[in-house]
C-alpha atoms as a PDB file:
ATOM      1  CA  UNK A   1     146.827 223.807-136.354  1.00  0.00           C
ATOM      2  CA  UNK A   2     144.358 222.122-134.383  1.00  0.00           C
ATOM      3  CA  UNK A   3     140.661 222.727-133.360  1.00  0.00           C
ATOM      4  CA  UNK A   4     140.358 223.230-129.535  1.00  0.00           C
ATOM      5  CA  UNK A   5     137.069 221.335-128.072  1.00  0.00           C
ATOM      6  CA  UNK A   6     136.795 223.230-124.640  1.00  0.00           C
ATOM      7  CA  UNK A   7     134.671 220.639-122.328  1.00  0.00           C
ATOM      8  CA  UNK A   8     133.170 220.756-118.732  1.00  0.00           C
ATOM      9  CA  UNK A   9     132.073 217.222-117.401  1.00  0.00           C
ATOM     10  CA  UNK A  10     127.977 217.928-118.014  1.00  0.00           C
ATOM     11  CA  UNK A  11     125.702 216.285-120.575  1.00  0.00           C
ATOM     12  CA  UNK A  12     126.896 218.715-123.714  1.00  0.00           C
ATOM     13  CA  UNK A  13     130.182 217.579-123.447  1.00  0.00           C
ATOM     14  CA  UNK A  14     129.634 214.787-126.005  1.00  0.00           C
ATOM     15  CA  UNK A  15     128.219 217.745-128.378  1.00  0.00           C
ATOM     16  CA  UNK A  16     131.077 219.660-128.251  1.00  0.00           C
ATOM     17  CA  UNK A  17     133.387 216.620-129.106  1.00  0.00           C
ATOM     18  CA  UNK A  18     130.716 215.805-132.240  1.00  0.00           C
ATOM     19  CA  UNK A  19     131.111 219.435-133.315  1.00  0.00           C
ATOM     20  CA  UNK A  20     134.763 219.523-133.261  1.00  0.00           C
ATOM     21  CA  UNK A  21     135.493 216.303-135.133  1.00  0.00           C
ATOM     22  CA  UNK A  22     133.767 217.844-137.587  1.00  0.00           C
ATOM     23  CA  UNK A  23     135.573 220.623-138.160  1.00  0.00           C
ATOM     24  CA  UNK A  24     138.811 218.754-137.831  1.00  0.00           C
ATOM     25  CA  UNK A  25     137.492 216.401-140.904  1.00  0.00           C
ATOM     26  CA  UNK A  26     136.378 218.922-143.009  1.00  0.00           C
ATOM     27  CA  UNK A  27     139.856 220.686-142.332  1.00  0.00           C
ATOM     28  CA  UNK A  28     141.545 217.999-141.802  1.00  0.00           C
ATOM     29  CA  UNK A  29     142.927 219.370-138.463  1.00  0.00           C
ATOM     30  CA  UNK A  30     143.476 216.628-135.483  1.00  0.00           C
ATOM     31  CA  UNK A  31     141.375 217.446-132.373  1.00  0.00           C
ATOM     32  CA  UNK A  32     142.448 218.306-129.064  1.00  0.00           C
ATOM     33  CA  UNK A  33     139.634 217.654-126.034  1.00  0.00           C
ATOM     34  CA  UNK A  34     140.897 220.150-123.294  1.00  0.00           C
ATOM     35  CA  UNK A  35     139.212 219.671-119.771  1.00  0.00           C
ATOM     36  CA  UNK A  36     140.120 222.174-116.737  1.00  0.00           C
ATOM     37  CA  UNK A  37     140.095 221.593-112.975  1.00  0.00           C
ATOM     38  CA  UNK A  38     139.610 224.811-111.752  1.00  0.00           C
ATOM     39  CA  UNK A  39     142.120 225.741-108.654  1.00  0.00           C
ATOM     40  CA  UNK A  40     139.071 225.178-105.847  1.00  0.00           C
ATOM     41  CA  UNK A  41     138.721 221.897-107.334  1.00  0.00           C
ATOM     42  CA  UNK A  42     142.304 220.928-107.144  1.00  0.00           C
ATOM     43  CA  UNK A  43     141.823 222.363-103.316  1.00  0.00           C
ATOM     44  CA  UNK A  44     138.996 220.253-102.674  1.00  0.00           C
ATOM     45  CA  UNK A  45     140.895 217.130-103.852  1.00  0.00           C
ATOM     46  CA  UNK A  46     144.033 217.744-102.312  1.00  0.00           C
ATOM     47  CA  UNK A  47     141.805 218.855 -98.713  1.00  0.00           C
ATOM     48  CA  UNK A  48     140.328 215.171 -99.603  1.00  0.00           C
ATOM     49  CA  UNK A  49     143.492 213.063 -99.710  1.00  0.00           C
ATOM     50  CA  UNK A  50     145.531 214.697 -97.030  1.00  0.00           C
ATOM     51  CA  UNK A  51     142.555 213.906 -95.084  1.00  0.00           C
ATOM     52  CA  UNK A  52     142.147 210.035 -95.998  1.00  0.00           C
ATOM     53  CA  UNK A  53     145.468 209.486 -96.975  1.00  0.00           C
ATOM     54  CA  UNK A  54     147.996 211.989 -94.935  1.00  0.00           C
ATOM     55  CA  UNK A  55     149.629 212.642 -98.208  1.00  0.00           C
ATOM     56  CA  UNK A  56     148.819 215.329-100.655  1.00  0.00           C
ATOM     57  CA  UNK A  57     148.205 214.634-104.815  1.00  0.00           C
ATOM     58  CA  UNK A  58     150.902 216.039-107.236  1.00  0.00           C
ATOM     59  CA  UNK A  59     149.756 218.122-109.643  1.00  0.00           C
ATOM     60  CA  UNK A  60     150.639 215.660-112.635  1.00  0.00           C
ATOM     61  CA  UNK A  61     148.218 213.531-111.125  1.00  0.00           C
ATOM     62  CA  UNK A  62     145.650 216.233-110.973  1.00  0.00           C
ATOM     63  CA  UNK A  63     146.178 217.144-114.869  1.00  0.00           C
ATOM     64  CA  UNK A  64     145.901 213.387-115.349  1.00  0.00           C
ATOM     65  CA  UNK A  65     142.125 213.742-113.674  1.00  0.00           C
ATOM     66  CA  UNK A  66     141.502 216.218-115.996  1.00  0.00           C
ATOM     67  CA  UNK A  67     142.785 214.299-119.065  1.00  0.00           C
ATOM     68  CA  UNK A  68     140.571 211.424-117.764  1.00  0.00           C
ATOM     69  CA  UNK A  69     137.148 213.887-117.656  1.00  0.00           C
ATOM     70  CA  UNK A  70     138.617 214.694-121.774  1.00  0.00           C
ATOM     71  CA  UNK A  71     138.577 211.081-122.423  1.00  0.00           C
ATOM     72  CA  UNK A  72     134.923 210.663-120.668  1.00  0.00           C
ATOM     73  CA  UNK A  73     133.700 213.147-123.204  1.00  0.00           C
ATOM     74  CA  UNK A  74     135.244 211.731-125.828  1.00  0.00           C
ATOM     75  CA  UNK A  75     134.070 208.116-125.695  1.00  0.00           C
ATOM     76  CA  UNK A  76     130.493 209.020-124.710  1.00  0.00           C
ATOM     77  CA  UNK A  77     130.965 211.188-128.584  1.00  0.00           C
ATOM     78  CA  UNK A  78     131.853 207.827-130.223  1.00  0.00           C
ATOM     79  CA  UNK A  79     135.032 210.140-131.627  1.00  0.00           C
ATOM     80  CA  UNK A  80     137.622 207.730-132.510  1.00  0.00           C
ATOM     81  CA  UNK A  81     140.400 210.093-132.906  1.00  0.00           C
ATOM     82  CA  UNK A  82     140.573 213.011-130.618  1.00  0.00           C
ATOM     83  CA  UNK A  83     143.483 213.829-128.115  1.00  0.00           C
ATOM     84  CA  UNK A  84     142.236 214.134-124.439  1.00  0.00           C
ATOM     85  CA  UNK A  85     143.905 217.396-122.624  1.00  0.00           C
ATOM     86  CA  UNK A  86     143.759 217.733-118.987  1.00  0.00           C
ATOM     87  CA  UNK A  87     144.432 221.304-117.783  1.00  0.00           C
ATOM     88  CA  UNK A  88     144.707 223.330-114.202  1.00  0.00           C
ATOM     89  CA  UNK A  89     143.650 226.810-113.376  1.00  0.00           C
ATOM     90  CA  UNK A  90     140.969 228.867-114.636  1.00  0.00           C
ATOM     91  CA  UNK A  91     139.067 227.571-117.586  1.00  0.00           C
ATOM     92  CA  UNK A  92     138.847 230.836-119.331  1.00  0.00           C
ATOM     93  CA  UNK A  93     142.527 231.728-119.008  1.00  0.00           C
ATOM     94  CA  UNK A  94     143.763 228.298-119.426  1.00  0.00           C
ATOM     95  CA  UNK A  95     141.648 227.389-122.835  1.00  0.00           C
ATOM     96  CA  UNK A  96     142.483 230.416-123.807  1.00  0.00           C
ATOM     97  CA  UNK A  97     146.611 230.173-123.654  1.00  0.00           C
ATOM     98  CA  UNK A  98     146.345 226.738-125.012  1.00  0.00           C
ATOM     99  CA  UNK A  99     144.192 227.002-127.883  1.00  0.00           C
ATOM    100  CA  UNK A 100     146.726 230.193-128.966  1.00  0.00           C
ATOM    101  CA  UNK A 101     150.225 228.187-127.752  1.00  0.00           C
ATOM    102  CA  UNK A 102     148.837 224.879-129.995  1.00  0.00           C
ATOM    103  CA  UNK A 103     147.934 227.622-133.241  1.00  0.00           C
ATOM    104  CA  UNK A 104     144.185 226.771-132.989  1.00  0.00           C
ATOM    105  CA  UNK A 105     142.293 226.881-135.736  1.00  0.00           C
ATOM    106  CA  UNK A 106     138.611 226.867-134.311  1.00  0.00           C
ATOM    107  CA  UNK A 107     137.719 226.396-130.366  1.00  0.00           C
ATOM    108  CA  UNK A 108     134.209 224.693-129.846  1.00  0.00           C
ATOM    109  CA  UNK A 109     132.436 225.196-126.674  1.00  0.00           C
ATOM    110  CA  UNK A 110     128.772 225.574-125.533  1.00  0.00           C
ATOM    111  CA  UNK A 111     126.993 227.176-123.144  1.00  0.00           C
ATOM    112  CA  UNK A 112     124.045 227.223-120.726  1.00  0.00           C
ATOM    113  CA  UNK A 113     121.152 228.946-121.084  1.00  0.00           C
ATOM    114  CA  UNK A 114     120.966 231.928-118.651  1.00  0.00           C
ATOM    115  CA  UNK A 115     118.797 234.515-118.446  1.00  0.00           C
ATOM    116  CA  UNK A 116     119.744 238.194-118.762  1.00  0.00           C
ATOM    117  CA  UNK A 117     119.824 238.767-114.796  1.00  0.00           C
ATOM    118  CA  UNK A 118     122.236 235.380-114.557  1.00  0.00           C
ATOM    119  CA  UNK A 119     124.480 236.452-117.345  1.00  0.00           C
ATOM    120  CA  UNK A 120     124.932 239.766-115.317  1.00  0.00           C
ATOM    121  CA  UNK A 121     125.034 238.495-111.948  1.00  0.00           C
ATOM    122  CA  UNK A 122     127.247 235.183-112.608  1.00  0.00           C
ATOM    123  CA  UNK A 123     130.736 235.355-114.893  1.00  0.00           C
ATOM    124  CA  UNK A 124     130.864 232.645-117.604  1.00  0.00           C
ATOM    125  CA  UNK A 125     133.399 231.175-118.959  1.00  0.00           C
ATOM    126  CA  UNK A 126     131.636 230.735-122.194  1.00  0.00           C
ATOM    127  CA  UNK A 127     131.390 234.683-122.315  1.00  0.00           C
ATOM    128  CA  UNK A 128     134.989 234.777-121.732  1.00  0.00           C
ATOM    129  CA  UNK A 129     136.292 233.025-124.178  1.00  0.00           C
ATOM    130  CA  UNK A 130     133.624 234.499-127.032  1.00  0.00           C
ATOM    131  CA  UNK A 131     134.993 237.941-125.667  1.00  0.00           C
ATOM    132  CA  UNK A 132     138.717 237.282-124.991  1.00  0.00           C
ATOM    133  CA  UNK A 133     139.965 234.511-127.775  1.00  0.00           C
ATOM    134  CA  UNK A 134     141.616 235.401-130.604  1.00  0.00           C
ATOM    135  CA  UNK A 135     141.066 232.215-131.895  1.00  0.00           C
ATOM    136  CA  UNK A 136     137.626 232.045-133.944  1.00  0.00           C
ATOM    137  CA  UNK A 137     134.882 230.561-131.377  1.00  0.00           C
ATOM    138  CA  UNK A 138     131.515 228.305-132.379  1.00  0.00           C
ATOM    139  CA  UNK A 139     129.700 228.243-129.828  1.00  0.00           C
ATOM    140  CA  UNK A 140     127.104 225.399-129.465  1.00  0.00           C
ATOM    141  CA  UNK A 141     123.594 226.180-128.124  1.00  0.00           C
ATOM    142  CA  UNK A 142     122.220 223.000-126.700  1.00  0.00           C
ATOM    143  CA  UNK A 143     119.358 222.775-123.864  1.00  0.00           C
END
């Protein structure tokens, strides 16, 4: 089992990592930081180097982007041992299939604070995953 710390590259991201390496000690469960480029990122990127470079990016490279955002989060945590996890698609489905394929034990994320019109209006991932995982979800409430 592991515990799933589902991270986006904004200023909670450190949070999340704190909150998971805490579960995985008191569990003793490793941690696994999973970043996702969504697919209009990957678009913009690739639209990016074909236009600078002629050439477009494999996806490998793309994941590795990703994993690089995973490690960010981790080392502004001061975690010393977490796995970084880069990921492509949507963040929802993606955190989703891996936290279940890895037999998660606990996924951590946190959300923004919206108010009832914006939760409506606007899909979240956070709401996704709360509503979709199998795998038990704590969900951080930072500002």
């Amino acid at each position: 089992m592991v515990i799933v710390a589902a991270v986006d590259r904004s200023e909670r991201a450190p949070s999340i990592v704190e909150e998971a390496n805490e579960l995985g000690e008191a569990f003793d469960e490793p941690v696994h930081v999973v970043h996702v480029l969504t697919r209009s990122e990957f678009v913009g990127l690739e639209r990016t180097s074909v236009s600078d470079t002629g050439k477009s990016i494999p996806t490998d490279d793309i994941r590795e982007l990703a994993e690089d955002f995973a490690q960010e989060a981790i080392d502004e945590s001061g975690v010393d041992d977490a796995t970084p996890v880069g990921l492509l698609g949507e963040p929802d489905d993606e955190i989703i299939n891996y936290g279940e394929s890895n037999d998660a034990r606990y996924l951590v994320i946190a959300g923004r604070k919206r108010s009832p019109v914006g939760k409506a209006l606007f899909g979240s991932t956070v709401q996704s995953l709360m509503l979709n995982s199998d795998v038990p979800v704590v969900s951080l409430r930072t500002d």
